[in-house]
Protein backbone atom coordinates (compact mmCIF):
# COMPACT_ATOMS: atom_id res chain seq x y z
CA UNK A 1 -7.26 -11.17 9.92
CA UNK A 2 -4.10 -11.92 7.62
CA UNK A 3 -2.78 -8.78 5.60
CA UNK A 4 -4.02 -9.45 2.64
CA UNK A 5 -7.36 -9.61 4.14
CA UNK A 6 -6.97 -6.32 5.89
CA UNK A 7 -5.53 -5.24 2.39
CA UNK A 8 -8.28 -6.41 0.55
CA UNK A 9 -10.86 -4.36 3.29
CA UNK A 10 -9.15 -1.39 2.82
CA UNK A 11 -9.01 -0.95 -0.92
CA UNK A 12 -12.67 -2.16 -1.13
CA UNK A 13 -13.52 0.58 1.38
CA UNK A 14 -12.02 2.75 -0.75
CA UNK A 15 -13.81 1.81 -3.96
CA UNK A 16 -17.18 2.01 -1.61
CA UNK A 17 -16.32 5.98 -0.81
CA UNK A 18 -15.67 4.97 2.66
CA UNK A 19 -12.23 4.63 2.91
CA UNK A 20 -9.58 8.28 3.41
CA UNK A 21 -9.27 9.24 -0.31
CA UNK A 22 -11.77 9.59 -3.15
CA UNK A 23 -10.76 7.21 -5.84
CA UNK A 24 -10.67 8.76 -9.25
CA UNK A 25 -11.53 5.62 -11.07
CA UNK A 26 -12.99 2.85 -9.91
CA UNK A 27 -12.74 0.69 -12.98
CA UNK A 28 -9.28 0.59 -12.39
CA UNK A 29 -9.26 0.20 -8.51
CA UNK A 30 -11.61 -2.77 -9.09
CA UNK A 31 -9.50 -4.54 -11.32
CA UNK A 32 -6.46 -3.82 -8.65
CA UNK A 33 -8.53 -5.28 -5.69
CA UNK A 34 -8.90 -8.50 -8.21
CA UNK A 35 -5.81 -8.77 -8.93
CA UNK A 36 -4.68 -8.78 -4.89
CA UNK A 37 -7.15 -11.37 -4.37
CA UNK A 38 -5.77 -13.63 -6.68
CA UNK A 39 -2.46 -13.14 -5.89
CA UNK A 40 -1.12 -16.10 -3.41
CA UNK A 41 -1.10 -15.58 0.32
CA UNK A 42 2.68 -16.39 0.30
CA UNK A 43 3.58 -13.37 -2.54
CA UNK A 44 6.92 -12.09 -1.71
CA UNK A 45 5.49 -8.70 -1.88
CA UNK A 46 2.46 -8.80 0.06
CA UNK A 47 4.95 -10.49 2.39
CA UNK A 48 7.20 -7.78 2.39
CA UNK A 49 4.27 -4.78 2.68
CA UNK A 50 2.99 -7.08 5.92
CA UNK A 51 6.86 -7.43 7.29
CA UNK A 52 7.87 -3.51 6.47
CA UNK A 53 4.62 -2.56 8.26
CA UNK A 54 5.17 -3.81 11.52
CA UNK A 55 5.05 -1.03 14.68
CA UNK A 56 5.86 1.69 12.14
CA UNK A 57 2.66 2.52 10.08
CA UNK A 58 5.03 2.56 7.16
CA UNK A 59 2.79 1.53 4.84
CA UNK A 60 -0.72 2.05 6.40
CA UNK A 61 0.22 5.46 6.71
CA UNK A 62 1.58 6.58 4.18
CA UNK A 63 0.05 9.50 1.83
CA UNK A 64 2.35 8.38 -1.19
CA UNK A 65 0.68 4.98 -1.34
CA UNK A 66 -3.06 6.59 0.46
CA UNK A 67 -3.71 9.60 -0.70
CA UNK A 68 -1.42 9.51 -4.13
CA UNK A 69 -0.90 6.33 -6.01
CA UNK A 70 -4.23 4.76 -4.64
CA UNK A 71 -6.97 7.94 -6.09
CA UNK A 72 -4.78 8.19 -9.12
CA UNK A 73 -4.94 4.40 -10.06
CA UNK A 74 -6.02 4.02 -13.82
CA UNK A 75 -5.08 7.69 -14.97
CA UNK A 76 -1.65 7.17 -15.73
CA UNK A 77 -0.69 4.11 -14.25
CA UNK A 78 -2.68 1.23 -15.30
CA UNK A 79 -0.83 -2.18 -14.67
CA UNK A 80 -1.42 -3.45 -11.30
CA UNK A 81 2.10 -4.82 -11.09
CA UNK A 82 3.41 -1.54 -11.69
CA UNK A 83 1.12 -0.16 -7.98
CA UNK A 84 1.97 -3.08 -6.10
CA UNK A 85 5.60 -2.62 -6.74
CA UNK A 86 5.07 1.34 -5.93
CA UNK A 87 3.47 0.53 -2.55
CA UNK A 88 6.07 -1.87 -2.07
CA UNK A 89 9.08 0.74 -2.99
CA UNK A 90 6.94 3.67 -0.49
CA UNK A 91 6.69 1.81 1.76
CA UNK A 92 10.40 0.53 2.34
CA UNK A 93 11.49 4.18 1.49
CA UNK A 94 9.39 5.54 4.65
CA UNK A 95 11.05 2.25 6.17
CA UNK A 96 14.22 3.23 6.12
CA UNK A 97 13.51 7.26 6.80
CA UNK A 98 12.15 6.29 9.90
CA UNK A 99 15.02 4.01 10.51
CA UNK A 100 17.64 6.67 9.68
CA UNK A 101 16.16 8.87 11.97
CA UNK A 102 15.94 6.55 14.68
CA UNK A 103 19.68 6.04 14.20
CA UNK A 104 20.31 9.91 14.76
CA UNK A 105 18.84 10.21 17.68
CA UNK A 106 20.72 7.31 19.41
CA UNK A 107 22.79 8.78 22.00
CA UNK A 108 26.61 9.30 21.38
């Protein structure tokens, strides 16, 4: 299963009341899940999301993208641009905690 795919499963799940958070409106989480799935398997930021991801459960995991922007879809923010790009920025910020904290704990 490529990202996107497992991307795509996830929001749906979400949209179906299955997935971790309730989604506050699912106009606007529908129109997100179409816009992924027209977007090209080789988009830079689905790219990224999949790369950033890797081991760390940076983006899978995180409540800012899961249990924040996700739910609240379509009450403030509306343009699906706009979410992709937050996911992308959460994700990368968790990223590079993780990696900063890695760092400290290196001996010497």
């Amino acid at each position: 299963m490529t990202f996107k795919e497992e991307f795509l499963a996830e929001l749906e799940d979400c949209l179906r009341g299955y997935g971790a958070v309730p989604v506050l409106d699912p106009g606007a989480l529908a129109r997100f899940i179409e816009y992924v799935r027209l977007l090209p398997e080789d988009d830079a930021r689905l790219r990224c999301l999949d790369g950033v991801d890797q081991g760390s459960g940076s983006f899978w995991n995180n409540p800012a993208v899961w249990w924040e922007a996700v739910p609240r879809f379509g009450l403030v923010v509306t343009d699906c641009s706009v979410l992709l790009d937050r996911m992308l920025d959460e994700a990368i910020s968790d990223e590079i905690d993780v990696l900063e904290m890695e760092i400290r704990e290196l001996p010497g």
